[in-house]
PDB file of N, CA and C in Angstrom:
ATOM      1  N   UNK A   1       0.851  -1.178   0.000  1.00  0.00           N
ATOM      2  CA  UNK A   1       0.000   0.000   0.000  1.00  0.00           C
ATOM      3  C   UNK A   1       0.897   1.241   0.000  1.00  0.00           C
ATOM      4  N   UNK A   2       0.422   1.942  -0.757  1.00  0.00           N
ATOM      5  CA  UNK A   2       1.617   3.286  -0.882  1.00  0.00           C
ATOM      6  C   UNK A   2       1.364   4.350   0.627  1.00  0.00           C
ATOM      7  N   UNK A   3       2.568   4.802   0.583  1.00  0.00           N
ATOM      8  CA  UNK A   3       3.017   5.613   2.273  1.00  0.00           C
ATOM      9  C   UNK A   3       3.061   6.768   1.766  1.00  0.00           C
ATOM     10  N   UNK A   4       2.284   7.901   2.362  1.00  0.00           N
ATOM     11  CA  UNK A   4       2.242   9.619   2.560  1.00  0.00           C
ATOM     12  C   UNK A   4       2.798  10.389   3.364  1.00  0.00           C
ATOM     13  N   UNK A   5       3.230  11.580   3.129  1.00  0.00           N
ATOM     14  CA  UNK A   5       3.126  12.446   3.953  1.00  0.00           C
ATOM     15  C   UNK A   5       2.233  13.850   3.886  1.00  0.00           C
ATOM     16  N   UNK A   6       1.272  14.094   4.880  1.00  0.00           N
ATOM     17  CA  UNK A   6       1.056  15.091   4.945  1.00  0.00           C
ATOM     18  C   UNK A   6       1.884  16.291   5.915  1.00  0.00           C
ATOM     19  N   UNK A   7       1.759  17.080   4.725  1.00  0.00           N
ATOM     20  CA  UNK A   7       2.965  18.245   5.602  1.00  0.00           C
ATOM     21  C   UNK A   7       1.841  19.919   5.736  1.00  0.00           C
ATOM     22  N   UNK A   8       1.192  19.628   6.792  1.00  0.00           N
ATOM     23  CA  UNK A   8       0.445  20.692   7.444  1.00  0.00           C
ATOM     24  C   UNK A   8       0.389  20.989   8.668  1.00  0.00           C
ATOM     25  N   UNK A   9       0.624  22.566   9.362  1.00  0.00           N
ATOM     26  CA  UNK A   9       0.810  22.464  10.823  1.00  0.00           C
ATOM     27  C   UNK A   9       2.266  21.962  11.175  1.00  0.00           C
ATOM     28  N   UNK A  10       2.637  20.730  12.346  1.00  0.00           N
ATOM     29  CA  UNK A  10       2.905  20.773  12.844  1.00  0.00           C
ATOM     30  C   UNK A  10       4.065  19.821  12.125  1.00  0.00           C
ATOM     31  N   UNK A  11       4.313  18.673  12.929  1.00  0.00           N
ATOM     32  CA  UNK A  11       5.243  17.188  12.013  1.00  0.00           C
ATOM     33  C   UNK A  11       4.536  16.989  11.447  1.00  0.00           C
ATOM     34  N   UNK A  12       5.191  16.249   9.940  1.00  0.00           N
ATOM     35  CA  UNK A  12       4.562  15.937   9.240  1.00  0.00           C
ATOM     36  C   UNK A  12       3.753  14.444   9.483  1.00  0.00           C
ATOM     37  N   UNK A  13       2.741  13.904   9.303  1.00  0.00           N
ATOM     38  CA  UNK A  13       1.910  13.315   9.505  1.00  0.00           C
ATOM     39  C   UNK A  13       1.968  11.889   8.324  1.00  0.00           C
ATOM     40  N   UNK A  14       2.543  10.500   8.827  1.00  0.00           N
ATOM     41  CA  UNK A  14       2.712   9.763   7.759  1.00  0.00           C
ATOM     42  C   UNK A  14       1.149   8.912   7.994  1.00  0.00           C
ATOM     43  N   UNK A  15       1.058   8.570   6.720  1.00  0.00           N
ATOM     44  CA  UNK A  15      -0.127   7.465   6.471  1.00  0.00           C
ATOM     45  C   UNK A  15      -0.555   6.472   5.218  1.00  0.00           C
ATOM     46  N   UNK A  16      -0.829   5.349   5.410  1.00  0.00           N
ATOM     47  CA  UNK A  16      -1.228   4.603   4.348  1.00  0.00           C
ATOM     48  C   UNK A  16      -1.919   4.719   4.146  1.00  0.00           C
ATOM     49  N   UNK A  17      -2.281   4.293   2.431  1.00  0.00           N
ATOM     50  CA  UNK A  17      -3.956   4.932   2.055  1.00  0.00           C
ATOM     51  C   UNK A  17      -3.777   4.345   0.587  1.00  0.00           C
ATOM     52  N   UNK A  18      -4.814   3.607  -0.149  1.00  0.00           N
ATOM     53  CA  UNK A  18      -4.300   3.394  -1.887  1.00  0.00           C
ATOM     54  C   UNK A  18      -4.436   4.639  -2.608  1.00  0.00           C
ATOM     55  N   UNK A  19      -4.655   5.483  -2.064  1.00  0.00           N
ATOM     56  CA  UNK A  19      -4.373   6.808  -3.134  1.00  0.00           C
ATOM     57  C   UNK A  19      -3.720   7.996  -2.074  1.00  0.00           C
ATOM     58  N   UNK A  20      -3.375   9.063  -2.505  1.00  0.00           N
ATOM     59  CA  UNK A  20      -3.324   9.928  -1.646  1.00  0.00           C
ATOM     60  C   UNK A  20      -4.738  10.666  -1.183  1.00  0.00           C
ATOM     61  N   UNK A  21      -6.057  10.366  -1.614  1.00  0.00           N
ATOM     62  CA  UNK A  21      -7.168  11.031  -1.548  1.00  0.00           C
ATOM     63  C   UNK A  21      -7.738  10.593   0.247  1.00  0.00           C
ATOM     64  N   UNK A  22      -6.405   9.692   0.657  1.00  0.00           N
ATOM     65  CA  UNK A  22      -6.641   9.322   1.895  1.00  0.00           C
ATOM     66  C   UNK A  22      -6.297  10.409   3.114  1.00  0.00           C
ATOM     67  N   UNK A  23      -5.906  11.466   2.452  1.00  0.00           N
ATOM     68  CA  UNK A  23      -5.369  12.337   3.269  1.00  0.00           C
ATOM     69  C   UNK A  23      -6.406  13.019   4.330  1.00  0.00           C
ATOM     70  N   UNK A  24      -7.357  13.222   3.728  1.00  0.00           N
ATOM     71  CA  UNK A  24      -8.681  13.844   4.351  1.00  0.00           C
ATOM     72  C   UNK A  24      -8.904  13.159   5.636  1.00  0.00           C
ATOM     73  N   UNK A  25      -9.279  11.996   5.824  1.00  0.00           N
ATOM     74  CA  UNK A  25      -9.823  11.056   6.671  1.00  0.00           C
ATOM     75  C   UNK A  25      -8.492  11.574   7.883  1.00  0.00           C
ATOM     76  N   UNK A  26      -7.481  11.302   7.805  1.00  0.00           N
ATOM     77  CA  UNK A  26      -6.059  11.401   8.643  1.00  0.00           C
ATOM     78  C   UNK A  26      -5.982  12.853   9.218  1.00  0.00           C
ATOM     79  N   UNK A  27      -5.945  13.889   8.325  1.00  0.00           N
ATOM     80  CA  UNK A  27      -6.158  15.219   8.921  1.00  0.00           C
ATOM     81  C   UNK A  27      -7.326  15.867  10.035  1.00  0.00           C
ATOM     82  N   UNK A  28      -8.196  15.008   9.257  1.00  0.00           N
ATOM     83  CA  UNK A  28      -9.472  15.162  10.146  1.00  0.00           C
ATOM     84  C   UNK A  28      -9.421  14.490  11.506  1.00  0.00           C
ATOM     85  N   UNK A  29      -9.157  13.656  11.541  1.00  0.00           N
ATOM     86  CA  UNK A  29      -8.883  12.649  13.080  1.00  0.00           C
ATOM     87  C   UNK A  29      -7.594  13.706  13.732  1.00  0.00           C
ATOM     88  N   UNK A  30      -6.858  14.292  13.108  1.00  0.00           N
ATOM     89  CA  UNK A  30      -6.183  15.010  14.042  1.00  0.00           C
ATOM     90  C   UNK A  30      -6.187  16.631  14.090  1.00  0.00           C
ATOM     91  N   UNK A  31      -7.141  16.725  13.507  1.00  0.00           N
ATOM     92  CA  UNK A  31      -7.595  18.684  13.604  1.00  0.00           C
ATOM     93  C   UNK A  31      -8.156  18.838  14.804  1.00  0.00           C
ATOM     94  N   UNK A  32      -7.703  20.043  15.173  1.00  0.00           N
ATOM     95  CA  UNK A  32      -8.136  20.069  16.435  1.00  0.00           C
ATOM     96  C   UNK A  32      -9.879  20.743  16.528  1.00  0.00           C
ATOM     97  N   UNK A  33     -10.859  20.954  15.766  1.00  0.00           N
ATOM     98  CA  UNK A  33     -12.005  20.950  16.056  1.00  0.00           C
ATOM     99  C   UNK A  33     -12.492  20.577  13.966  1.00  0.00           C
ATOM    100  N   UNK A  34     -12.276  19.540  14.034  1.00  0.00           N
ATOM    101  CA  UNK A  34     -13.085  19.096  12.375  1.00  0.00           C
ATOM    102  C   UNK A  34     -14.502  19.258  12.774  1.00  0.00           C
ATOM    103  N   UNK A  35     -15.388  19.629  11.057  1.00  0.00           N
ATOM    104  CA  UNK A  35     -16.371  19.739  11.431  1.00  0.00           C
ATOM    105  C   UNK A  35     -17.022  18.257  10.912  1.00  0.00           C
ATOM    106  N   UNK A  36     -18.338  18.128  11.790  1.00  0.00           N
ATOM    107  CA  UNK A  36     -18.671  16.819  11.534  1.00  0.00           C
ATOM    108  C   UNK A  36     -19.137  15.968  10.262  1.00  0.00           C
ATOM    109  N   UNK A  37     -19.567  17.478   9.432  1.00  0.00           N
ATOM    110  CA  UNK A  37     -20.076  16.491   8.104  1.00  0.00           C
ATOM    111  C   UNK A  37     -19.142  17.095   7.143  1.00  0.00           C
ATOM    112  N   UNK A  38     -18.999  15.927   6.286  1.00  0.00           N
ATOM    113  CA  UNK A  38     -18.071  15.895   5.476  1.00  0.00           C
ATOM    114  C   UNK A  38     -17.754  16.843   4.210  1.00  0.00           C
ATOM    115  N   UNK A  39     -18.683  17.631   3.716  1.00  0.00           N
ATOM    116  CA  UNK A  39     -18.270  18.677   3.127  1.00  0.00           C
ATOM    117  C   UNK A  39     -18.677  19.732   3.784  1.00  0.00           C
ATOM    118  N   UNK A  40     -18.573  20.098   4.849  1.00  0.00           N
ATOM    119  CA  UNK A  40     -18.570  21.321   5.950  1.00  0.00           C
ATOM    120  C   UNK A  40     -16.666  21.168   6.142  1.00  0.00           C
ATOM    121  N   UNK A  41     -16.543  19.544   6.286  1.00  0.00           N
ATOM    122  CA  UNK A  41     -15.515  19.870   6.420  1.00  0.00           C
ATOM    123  C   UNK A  41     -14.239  20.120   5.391  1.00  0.00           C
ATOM    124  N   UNK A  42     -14.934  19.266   4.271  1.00  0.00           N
ATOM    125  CA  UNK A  42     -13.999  19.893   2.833  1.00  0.00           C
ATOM    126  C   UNK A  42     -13.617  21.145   2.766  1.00  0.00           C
ATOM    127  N   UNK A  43     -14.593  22.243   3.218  1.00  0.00           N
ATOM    128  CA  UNK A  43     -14.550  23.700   2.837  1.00  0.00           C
ATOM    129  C   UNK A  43     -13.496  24.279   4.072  1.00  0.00           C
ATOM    130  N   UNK A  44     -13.583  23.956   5.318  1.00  0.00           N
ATOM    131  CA  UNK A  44     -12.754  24.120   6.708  1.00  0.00           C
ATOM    132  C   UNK A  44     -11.154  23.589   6.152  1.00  0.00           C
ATOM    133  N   UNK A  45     -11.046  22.632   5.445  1.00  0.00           N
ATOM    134  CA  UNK A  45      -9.699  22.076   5.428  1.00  0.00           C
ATOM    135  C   UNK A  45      -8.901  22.654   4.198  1.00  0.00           C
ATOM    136  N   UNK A  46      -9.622  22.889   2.998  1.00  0.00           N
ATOM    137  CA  UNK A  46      -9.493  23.484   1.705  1.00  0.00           C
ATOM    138  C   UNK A  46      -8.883  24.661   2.520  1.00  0.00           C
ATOM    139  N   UNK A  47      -9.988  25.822   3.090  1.00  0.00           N
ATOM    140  CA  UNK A  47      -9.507  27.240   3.456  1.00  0.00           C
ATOM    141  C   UNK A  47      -8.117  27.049   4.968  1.00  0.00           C
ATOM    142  N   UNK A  48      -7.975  25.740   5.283  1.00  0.00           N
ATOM    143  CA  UNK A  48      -6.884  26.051   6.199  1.00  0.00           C
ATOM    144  C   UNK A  48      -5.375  25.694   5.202  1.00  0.00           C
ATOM    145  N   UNK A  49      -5.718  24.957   4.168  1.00  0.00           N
ATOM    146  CA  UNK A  49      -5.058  24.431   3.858  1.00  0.00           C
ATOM    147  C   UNK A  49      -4.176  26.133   2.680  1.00  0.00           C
ATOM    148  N   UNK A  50      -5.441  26.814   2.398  1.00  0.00           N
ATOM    149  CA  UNK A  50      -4.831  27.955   1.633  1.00  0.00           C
ATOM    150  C   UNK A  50      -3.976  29.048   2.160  1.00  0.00           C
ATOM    151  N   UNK A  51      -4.253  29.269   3.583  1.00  0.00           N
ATOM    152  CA  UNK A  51      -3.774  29.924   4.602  1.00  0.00           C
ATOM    153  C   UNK A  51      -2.456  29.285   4.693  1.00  0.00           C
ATOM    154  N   UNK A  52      -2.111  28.237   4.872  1.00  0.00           N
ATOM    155  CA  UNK A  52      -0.791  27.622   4.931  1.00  0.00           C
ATOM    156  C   UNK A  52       0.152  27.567   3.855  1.00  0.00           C
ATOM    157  N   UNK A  53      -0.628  27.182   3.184  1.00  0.00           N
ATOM    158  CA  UNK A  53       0.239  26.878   1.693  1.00  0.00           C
ATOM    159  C   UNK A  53       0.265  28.718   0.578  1.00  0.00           C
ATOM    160  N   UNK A  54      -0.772  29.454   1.007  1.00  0.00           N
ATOM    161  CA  UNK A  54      -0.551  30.198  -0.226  1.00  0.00           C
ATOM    162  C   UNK A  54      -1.197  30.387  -1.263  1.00  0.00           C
ATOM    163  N   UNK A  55      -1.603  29.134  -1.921  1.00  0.00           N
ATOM    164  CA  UNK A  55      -2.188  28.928  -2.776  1.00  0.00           C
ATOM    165  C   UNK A  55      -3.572  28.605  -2.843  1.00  0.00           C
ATOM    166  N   UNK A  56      -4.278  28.854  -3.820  1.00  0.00           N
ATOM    167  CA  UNK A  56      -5.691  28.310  -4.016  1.00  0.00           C
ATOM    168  C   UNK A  56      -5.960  26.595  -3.995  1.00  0.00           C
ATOM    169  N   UNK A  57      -7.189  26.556  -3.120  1.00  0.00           N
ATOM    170  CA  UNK A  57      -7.767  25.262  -2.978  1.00  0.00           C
ATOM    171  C   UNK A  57      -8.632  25.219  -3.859  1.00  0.00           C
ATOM    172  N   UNK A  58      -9.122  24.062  -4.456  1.00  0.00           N
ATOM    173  CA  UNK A  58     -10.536  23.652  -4.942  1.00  0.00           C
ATOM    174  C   UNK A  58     -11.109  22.983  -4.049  1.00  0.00           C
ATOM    175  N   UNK A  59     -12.574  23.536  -3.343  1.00  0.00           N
ATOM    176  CA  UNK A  59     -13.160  21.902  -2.844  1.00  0.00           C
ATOM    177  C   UNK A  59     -14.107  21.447  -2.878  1.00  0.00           C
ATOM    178  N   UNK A  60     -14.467  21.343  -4.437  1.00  0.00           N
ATOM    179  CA  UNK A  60     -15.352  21.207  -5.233  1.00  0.00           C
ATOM    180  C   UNK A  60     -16.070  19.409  -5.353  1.00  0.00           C
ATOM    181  N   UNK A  61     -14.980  18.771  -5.153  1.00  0.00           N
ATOM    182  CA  UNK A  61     -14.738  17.543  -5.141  1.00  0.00           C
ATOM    183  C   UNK A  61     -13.098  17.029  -4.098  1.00  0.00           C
ATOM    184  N   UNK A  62     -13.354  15.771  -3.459  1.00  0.00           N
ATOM    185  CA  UNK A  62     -12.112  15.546  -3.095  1.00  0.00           C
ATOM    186  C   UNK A  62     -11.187  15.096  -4.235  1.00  0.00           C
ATOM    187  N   UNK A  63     -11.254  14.860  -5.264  1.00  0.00           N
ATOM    188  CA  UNK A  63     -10.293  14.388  -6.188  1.00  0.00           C
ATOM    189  C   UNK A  63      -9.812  15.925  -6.442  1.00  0.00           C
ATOM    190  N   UNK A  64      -9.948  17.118  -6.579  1.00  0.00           N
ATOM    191  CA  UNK A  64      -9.349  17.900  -7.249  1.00  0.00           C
ATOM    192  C   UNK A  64      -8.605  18.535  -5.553  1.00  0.00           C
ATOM    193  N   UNK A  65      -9.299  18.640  -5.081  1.00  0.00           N
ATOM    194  CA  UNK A  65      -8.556  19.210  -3.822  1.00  0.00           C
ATOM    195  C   UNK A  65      -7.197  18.650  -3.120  1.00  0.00           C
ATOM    196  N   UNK A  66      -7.449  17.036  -3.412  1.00  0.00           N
ATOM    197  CA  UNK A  66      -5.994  16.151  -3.391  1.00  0.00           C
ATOM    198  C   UNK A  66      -4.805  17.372  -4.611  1.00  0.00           C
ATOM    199  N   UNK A  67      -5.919  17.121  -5.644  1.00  0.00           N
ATOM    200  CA  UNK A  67      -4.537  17.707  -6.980  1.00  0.00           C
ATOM    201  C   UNK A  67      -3.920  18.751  -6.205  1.00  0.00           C
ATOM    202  N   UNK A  68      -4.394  20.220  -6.086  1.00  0.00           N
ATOM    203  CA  UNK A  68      -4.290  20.982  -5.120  1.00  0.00           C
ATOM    204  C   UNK A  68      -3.615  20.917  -4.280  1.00  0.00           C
ATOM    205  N   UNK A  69      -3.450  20.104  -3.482  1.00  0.00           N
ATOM    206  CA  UNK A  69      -2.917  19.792  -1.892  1.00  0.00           C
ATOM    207  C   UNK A  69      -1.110  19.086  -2.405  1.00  0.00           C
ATOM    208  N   UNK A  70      -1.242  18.196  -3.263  1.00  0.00           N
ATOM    209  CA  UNK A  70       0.198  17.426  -4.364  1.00  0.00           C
ATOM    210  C   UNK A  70       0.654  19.093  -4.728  1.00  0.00           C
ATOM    211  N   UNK A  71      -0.129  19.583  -5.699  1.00  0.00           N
ATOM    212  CA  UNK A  71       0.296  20.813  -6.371  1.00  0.00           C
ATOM    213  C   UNK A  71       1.019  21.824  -5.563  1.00  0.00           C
ATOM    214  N   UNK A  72       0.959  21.957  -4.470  1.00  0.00           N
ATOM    215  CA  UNK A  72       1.328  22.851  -3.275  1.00  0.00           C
ATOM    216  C   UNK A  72       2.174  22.028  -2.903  1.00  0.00           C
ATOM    217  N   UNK A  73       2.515  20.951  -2.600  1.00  0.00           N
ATOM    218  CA  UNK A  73       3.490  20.086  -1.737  1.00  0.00           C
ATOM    219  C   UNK A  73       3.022  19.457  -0.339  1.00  0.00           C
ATOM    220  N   UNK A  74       1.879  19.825  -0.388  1.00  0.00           N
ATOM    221  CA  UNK A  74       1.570  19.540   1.396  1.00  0.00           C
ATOM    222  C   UNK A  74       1.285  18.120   1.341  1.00  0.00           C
ATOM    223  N   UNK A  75       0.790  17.556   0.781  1.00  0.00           N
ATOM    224  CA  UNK A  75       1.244  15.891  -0.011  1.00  0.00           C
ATOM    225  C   UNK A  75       2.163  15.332  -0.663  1.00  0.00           C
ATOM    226  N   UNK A  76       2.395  14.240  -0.810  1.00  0.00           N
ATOM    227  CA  UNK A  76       3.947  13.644  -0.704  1.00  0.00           C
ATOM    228  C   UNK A  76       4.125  12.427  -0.494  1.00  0.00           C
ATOM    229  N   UNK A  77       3.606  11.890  -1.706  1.00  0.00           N
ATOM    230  CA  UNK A  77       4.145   9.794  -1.891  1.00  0.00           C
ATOM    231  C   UNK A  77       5.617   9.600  -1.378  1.00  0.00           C
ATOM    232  N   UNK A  78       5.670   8.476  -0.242  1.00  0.00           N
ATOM    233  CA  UNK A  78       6.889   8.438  -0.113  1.00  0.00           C
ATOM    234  C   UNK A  78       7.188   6.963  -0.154  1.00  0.00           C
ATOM    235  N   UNK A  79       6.370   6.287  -0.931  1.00  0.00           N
ATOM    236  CA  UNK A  79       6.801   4.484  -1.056  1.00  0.00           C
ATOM    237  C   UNK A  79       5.694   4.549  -1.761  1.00  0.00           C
TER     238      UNK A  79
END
């Protein structure tokens, strides 16, 4: 199974997942107030994620917001 890193906040955060679109699920278990439904929280993680990085989020869909998140670097196949 391929190995990630998410690099947001604090250490970077490793995790398995068959895509990187696994990132969501992992961030969320460790944000410190996620919101409970799932595209309440797309839009919360997209806009923290722009604040950090700089750049524009999409979070229109989780497949493009992954692109986004790779595109910035804050994602990161590492096996």
């Amino acid at each position: 199974m391929p190995k990630f890193l998410l690099k947001i906040g604090g250490d970077p955060i490793e995790f398995e997942s068959d895509n990187a679109e696994g990132f969501l699920g992992v961030w969320k278990d460790s944000y410190f107030m996620p919101d409970k439904d799932d595209g309440a929280w797309l839009r919360t993680a997209a806009a923290a994620a722009c604040d950090w990085s700089g750049k524009p989020m999409r979070f229109d869909n989780v497949s493009n917001f992954t692109s986004d998140m790779i595109d910035a670097g804050l994602i990161e196949e590492v096996r």
